[in-house]
N, C-alpha and C. Protein backbone atom coordinates (compact mmCIF):
# COMPACT_ATOMS: atom_id res chain seq x y z
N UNK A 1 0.84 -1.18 0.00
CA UNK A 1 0.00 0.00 0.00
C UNK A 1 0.89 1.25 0.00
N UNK A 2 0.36 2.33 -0.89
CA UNK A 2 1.44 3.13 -1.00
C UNK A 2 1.13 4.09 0.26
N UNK A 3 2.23 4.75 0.54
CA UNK A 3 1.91 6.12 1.59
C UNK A 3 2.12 7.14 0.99
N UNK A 4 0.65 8.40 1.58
CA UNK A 4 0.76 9.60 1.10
C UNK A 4 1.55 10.76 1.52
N UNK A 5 2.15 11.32 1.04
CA UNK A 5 2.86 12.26 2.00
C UNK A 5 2.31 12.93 3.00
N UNK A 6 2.96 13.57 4.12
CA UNK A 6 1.96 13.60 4.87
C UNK A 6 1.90 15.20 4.71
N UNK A 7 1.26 16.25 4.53
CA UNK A 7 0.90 18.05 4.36
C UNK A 7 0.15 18.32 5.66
N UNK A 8 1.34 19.43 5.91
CA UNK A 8 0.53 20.35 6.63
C UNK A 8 -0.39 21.31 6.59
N UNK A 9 -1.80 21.05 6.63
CA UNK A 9 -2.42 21.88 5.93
C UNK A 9 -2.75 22.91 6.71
N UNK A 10 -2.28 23.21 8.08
CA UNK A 10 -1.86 25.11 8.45
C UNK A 10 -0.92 25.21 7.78
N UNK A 11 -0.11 25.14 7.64
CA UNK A 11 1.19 25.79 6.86
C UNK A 11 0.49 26.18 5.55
N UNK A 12 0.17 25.62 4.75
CA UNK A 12 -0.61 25.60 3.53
C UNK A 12 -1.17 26.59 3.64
N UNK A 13 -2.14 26.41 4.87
CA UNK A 13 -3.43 27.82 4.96
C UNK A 13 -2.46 29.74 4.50
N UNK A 14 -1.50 28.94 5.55
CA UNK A 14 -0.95 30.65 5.91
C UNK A 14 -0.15 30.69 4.85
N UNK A 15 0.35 29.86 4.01
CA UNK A 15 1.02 30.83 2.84
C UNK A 15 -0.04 30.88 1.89
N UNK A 16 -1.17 30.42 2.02
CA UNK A 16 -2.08 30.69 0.50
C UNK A 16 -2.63 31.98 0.90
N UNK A 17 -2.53 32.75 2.32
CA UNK A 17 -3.00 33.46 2.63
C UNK A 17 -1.80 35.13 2.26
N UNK A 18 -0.69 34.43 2.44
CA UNK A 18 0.66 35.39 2.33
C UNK A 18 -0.03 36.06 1.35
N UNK A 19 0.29 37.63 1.33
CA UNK A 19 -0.51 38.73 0.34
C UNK A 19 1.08 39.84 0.65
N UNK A 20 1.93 39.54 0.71
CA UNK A 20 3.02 40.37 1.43
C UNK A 20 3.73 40.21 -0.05
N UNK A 21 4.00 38.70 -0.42
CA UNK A 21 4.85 38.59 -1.50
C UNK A 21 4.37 38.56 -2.95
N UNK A 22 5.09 38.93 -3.70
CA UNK A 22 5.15 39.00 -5.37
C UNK A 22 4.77 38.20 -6.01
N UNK A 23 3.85 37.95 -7.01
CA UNK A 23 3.18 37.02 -7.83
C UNK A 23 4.45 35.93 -8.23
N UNK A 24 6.09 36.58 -8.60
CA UNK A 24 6.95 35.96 -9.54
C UNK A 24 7.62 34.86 -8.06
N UNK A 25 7.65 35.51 -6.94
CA UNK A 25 7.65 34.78 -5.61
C UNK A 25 7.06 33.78 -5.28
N UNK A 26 5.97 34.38 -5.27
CA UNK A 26 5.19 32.70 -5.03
C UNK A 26 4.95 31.46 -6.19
N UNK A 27 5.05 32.14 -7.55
CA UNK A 27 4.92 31.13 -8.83
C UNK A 27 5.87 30.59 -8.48
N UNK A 28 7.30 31.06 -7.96
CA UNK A 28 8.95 30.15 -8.02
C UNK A 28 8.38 29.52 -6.94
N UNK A 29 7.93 29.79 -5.40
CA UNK A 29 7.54 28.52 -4.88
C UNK A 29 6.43 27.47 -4.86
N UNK A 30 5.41 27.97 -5.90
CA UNK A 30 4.51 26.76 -6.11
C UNK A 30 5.25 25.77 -7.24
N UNK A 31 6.26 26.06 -8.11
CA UNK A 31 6.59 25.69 -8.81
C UNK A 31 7.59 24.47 -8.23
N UNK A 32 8.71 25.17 -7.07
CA UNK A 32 9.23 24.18 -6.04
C UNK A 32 8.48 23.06 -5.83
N UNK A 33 6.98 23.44 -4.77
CA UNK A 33 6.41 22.55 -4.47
C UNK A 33 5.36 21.53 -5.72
N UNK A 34 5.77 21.85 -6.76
CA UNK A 34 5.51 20.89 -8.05
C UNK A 34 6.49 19.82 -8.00
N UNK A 35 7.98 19.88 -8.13
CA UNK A 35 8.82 19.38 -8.04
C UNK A 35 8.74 18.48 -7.28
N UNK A 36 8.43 19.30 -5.84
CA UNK A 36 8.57 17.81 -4.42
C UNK A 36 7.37 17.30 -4.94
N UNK A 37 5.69 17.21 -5.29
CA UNK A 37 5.05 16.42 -5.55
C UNK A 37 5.73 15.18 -6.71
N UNK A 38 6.32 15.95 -7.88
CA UNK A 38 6.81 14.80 -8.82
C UNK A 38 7.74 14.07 -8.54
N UNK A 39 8.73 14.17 -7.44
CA UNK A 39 9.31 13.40 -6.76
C UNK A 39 8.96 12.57 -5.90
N UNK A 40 8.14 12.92 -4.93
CA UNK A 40 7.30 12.04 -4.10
C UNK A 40 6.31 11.34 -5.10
N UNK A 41 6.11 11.29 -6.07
CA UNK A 41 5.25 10.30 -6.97
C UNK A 41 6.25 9.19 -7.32
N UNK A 42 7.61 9.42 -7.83
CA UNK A 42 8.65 8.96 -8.89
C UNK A 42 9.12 8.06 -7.80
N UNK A 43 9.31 8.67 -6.36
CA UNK A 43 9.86 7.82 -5.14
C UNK A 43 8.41 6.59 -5.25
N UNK A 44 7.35 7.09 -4.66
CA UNK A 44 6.72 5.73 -4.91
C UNK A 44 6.38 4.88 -5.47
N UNK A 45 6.67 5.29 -6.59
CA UNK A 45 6.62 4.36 -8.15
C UNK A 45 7.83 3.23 -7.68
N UNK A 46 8.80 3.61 -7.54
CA UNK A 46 10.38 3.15 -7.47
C UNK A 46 10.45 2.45 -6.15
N UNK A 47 9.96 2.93 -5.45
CA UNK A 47 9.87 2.52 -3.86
C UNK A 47 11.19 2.86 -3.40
N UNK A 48 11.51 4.19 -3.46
CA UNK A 48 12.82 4.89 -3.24
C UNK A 48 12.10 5.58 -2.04
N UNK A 49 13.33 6.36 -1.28
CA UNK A 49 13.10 7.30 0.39
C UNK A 49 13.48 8.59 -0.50
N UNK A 50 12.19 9.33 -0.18
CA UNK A 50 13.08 10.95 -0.99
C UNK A 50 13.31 11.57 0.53
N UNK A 51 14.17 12.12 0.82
CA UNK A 51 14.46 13.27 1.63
C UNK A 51 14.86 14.91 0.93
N UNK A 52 13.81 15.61 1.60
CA UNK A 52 13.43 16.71 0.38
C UNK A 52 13.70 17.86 1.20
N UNK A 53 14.72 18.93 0.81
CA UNK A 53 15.22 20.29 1.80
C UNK A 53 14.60 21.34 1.10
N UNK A 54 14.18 22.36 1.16
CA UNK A 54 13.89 23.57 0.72
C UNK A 54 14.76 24.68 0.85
N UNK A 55 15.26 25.70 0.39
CA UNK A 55 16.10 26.38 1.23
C UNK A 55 15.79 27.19 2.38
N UNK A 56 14.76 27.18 2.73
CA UNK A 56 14.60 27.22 3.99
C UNK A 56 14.94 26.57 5.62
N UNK A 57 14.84 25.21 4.81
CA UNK A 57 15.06 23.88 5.49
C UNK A 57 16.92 23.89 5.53
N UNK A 58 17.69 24.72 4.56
CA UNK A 58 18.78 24.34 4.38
C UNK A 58 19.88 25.89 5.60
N UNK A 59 19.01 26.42 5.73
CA UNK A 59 19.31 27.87 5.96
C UNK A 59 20.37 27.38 7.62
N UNK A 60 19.82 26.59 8.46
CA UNK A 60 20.76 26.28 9.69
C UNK A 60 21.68 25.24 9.23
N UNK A 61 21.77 25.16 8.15
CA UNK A 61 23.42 24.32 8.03
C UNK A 61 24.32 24.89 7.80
N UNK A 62 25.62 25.38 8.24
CA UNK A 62 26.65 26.60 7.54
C UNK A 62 27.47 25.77 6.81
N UNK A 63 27.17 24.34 6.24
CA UNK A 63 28.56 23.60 5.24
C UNK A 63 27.68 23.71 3.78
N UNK A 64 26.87 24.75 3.80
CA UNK A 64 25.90 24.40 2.46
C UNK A 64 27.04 25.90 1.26
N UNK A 65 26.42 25.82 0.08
CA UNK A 65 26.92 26.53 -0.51
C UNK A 65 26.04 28.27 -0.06
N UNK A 66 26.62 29.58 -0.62
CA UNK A 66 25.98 30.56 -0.38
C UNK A 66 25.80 31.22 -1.67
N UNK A 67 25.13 31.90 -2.30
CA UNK A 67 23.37 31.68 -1.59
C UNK A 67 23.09 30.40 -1.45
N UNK A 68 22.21 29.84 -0.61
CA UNK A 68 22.01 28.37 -1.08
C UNK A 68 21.30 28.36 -2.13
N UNK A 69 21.36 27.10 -2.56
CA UNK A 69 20.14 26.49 -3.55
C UNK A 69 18.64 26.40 -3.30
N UNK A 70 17.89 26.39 -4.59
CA UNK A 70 16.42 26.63 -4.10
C UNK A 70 16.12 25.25 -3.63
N UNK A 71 16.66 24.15 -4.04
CA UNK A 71 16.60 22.24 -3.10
C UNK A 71 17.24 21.62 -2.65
N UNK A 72 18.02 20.95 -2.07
CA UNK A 72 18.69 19.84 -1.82
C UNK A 72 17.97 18.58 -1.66
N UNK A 73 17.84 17.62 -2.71
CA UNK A 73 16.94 16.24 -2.30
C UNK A 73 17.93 15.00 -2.47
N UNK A 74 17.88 13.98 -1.16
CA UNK A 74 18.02 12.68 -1.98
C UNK A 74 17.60 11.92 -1.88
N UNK A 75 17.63 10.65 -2.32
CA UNK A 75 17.24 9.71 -3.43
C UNK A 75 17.77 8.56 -2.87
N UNK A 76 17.11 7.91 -1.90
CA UNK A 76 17.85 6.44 -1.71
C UNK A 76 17.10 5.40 -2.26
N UNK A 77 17.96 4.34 -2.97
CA UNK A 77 16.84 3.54 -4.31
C UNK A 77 17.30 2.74 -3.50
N UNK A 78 16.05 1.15 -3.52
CA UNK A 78 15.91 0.48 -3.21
C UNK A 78 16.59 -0.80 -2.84
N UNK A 79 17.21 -0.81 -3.71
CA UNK A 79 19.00 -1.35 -3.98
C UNK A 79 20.20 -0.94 -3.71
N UNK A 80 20.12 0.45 -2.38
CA UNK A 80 20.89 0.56 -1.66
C UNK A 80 21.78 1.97 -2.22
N UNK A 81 21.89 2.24 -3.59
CA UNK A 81 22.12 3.49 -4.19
C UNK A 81 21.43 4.66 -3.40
N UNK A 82 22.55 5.70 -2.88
CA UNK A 82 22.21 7.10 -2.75
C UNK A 82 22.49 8.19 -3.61
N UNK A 83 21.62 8.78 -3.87
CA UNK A 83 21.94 9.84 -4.99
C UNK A 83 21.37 10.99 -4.13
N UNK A 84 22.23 12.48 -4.47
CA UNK A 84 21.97 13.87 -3.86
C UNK A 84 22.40 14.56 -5.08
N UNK A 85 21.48 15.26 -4.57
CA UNK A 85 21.24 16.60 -5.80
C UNK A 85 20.89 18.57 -5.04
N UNK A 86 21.85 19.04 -5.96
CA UNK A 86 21.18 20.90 -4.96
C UNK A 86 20.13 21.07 -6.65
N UNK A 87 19.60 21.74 -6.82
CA UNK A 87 18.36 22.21 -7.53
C UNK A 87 18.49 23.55 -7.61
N UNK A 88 18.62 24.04 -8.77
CA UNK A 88 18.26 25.73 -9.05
C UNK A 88 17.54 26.17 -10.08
N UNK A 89 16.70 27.33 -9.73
CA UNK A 89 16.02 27.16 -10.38
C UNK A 89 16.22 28.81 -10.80
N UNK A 90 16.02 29.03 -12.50
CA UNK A 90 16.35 30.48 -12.99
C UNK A 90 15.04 31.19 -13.62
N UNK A 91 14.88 32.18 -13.13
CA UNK A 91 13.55 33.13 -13.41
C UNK A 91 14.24 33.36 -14.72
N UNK A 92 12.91 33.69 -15.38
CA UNK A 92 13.03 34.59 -17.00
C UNK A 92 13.54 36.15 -16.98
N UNK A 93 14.18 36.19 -17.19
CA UNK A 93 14.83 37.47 -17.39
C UNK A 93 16.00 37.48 -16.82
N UNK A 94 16.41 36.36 -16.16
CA UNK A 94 17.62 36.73 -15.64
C UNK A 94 18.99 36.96 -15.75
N UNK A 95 19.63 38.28 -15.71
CA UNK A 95 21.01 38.56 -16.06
C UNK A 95 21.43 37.67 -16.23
N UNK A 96 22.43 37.42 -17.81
CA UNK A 96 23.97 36.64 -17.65
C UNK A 96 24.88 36.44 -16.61
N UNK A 97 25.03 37.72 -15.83
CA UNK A 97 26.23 38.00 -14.93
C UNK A 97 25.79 36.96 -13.97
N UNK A 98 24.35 37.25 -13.40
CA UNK A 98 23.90 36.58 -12.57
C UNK A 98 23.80 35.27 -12.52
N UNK A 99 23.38 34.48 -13.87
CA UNK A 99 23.68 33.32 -14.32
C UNK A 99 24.92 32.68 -13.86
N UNK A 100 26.35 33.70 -14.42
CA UNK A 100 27.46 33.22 -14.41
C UNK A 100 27.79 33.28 -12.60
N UNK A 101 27.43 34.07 -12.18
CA UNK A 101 27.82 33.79 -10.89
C UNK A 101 27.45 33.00 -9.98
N UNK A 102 25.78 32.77 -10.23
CA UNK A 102 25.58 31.56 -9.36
C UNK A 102 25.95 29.70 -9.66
N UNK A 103 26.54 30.17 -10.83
CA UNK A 103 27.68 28.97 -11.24
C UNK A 103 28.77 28.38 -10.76
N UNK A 104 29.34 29.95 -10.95
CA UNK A 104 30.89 30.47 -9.94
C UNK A 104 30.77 29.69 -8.18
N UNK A 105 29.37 30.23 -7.83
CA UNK A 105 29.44 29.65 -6.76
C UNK A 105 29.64 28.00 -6.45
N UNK A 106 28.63 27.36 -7.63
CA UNK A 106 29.18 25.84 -6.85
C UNK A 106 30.52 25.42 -7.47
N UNK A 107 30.94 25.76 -8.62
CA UNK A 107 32.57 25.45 -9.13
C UNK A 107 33.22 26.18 -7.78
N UNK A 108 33.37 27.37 -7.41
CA UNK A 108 34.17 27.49 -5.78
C UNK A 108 33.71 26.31 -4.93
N UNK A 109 32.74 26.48 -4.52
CA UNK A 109 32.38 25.67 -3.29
C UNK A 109 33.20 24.18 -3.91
N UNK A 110 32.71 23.30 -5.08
CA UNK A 110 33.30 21.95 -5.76
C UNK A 110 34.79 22.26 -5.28
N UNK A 111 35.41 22.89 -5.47
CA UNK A 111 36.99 22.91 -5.23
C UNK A 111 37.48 23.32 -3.86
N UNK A 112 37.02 23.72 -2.84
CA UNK A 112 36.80 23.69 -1.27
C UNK A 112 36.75 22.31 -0.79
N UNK A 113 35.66 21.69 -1.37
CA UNK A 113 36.19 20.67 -1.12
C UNK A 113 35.28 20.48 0.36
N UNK A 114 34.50 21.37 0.58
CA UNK A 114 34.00 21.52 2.02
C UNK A 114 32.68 20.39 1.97
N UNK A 115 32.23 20.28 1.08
CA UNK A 115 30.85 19.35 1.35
C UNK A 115 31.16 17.94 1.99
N UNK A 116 32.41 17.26 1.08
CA UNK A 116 32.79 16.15 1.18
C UNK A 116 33.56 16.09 2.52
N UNK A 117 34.14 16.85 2.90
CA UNK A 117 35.03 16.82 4.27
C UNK A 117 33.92 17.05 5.22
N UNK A 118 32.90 18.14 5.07
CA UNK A 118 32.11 18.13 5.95
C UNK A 118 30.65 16.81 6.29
N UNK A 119 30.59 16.06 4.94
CA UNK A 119 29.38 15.56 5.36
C UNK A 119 29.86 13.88 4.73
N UNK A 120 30.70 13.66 4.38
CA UNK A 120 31.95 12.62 3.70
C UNK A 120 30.57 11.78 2.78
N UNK A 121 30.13 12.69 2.19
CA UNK A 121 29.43 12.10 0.91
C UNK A 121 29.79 12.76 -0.13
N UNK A 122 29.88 12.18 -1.52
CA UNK A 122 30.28 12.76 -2.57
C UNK A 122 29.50 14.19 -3.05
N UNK A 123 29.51 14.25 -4.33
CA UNK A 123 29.07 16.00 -4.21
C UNK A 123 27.64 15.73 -4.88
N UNK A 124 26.79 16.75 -4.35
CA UNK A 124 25.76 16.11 -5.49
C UNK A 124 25.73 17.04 -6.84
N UNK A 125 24.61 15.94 -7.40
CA UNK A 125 24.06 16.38 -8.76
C UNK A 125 23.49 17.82 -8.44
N UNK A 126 24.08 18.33 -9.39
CA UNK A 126 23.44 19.66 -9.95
C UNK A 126 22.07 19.94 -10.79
N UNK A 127 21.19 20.17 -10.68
CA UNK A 127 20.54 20.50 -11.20
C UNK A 127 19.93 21.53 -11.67
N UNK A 128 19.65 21.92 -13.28
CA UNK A 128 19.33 23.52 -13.46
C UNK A 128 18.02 23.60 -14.27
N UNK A 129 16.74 24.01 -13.78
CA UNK A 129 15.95 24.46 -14.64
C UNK A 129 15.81 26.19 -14.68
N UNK A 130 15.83 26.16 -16.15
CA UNK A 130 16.19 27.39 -16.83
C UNK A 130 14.90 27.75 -16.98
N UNK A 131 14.56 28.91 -17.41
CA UNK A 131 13.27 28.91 -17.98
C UNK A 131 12.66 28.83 -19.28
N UNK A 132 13.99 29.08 -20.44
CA UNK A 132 13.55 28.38 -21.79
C UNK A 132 14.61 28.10 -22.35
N UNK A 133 14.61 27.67 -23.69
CA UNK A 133 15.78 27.08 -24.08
C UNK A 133 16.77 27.25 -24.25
N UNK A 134 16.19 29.05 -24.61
CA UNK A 134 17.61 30.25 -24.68
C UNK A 134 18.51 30.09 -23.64
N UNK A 135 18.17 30.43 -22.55
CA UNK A 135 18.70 30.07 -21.26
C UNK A 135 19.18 28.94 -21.49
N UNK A 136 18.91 27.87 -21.52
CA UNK A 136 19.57 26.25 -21.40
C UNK A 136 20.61 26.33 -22.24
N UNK A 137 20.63 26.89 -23.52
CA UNK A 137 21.16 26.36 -24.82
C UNK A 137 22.76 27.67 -23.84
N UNK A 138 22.80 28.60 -23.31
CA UNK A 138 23.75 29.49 -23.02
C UNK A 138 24.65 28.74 -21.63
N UNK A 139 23.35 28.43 -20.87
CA UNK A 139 24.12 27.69 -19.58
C UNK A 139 24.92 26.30 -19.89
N UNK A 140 24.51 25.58 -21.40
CA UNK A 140 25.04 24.34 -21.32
C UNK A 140 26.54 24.72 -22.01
N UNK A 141 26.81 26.12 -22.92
CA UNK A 141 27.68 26.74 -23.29
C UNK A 141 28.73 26.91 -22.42
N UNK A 142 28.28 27.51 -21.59
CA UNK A 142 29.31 28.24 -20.49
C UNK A 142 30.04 27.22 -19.72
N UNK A 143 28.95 26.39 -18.79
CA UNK A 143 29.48 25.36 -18.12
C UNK A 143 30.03 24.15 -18.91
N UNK A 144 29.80 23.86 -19.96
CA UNK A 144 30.92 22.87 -20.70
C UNK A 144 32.58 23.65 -21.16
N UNK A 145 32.45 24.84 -21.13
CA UNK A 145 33.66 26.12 -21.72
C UNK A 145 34.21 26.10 -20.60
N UNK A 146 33.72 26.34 -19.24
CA UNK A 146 34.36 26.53 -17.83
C UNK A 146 34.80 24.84 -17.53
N UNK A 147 34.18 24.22 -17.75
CA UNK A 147 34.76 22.42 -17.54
C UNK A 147 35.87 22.47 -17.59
N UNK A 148 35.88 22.14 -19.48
CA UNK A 148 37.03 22.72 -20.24
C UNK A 148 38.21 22.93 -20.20
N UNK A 149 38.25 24.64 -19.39
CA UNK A 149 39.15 25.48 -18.84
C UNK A 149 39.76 24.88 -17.57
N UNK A 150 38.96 24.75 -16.83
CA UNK A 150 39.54 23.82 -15.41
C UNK A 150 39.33 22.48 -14.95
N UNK A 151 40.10 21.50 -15.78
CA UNK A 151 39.99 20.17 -15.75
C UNK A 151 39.97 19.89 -14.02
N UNK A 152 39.64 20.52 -13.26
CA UNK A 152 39.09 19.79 -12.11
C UNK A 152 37.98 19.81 -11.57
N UNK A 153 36.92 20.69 -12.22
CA UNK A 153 35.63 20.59 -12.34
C UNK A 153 34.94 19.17 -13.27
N UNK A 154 34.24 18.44 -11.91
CA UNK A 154 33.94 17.43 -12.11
C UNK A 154 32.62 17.01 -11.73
N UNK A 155 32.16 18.64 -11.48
CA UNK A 155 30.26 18.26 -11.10
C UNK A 155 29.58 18.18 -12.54
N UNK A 156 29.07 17.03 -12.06
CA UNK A 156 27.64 16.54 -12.80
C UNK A 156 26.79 17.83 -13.03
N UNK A 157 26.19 18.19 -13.94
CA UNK A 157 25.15 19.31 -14.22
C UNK A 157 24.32 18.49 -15.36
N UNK A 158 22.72 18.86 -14.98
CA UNK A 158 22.06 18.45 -15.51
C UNK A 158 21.00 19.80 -16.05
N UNK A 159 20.47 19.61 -17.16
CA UNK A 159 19.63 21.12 -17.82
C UNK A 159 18.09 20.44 -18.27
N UNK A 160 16.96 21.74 -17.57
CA UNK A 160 16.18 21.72 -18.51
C UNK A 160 15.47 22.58 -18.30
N UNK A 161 14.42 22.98 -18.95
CA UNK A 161 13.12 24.27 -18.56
C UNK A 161 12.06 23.95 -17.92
N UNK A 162 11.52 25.04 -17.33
CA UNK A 162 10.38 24.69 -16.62
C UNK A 162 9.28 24.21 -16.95
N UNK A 163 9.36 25.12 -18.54
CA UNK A 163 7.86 24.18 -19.19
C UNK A 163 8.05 22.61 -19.68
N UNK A 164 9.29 22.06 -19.48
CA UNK A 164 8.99 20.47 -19.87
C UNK A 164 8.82 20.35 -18.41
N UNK A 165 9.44 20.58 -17.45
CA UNK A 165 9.07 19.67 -16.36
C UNK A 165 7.20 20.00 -16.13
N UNK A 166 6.50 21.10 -16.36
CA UNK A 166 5.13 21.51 -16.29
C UNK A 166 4.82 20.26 -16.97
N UNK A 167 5.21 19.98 -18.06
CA UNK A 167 4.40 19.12 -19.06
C UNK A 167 4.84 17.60 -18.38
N UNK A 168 6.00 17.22 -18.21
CA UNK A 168 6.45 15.36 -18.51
C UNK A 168 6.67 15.22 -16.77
N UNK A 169 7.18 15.84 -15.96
CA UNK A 169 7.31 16.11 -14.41
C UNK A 169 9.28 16.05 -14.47
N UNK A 170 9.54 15.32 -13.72
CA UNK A 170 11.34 15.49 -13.34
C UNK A 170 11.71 14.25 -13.59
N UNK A 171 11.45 13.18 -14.44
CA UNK A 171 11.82 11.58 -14.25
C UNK A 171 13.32 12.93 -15.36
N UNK A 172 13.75 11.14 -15.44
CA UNK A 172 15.10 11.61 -16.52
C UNK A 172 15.21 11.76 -17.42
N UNK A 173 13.87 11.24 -18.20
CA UNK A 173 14.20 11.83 -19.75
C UNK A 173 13.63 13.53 -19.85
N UNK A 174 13.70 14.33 -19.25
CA UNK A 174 13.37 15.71 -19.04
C UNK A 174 14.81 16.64 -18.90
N UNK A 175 15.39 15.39 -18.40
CA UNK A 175 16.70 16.45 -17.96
C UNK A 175 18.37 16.22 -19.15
N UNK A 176 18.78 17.32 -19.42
CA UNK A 176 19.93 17.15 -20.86
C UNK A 176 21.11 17.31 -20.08
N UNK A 177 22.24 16.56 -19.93
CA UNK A 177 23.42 16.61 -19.62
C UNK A 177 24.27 17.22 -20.29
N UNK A 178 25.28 18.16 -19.22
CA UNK A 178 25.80 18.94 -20.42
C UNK A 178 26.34 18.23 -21.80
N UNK A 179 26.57 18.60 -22.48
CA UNK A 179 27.34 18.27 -23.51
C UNK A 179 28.40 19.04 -24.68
């Protein structure tokens, strides 16, 4: 029998109620909480354990990257495989610079070296949904050019847009490895 996740539905109440924040605010976090639903589906399909962070959830750890990421989830499959992943997610319109820097950040943090010393698990998967292809087709540019350049960049990055995950959800054929 499968189990449902379990929702808090005060919590629920009071942010459907939030009138403080920005339409583009709350779309990026209903959009989050799309994600954890298609994961918590994909986990029970699989009969995998998702453990699912928000950055909120991530905010009292100081070994995380800065800014943090909008997720940290992982993925323990049934067969004993752990997989971890940080999740970012890029609004439409958003600066290059800005792009390039919140890049900068996990290539620094990857070469610190701090995740693995601090939590002695490997690094996780990266994940980037862009918001269209333009975006994807520039980020898969850059970060294969920056690879490249510093043969010790060795994070996994994975690409895609928001409107395929809207449409197909987050399994893997949604997501394009750099190339």
């Amino acid at each position: 029998m499968r189990k449902e996740p379990e929702i808090n539905q005060a919590l629920l109440n009071r942010i459907y109620r939030e009138n403080l924040r920005s339409r583009k605010f709350i779309n990026h976090c209903l959009f989050l909480a799309d994600i954890y639903f298609h994961l918590v589906k994909l986990c029970l399909e699989d009969k995998a354990e998702l453990q699912f962070f928000h950055r909120t959830d991530l905010a009292k750890h100081d070994y995380l990257p800065e800014p943090l990421p909008d997720l940290y989830f992982v993925i323990k499959e049934p067969q004993g495989e752990t997989k971890r992943y940080f999740l970012e997610m890029f609004v439409r319109k958003t600066p290059r610079y800005a792009l390039r820097h919140r890049l900068f950040r996990f290539f620094n943090y990857y070469q610190s070296n701090f995740w693995e010393k601090t939590t002695r698990h490997p690094f996780p998967t990266i994940l980037l949904v862009c918001s269209d292809r333009y975006m994807q087709a520039y980020l898969n540019k850059f970060i294969r050019e920056t690879q490249e350049d510093e043969e010790n960049y060795e994070i996994q990055f994975f690409l895609t847009t928001a409107g395929k995950i809207k449409k197909e959800g987050v399994g893997k054929k949604v997501w394009q490895a750099i190339i």
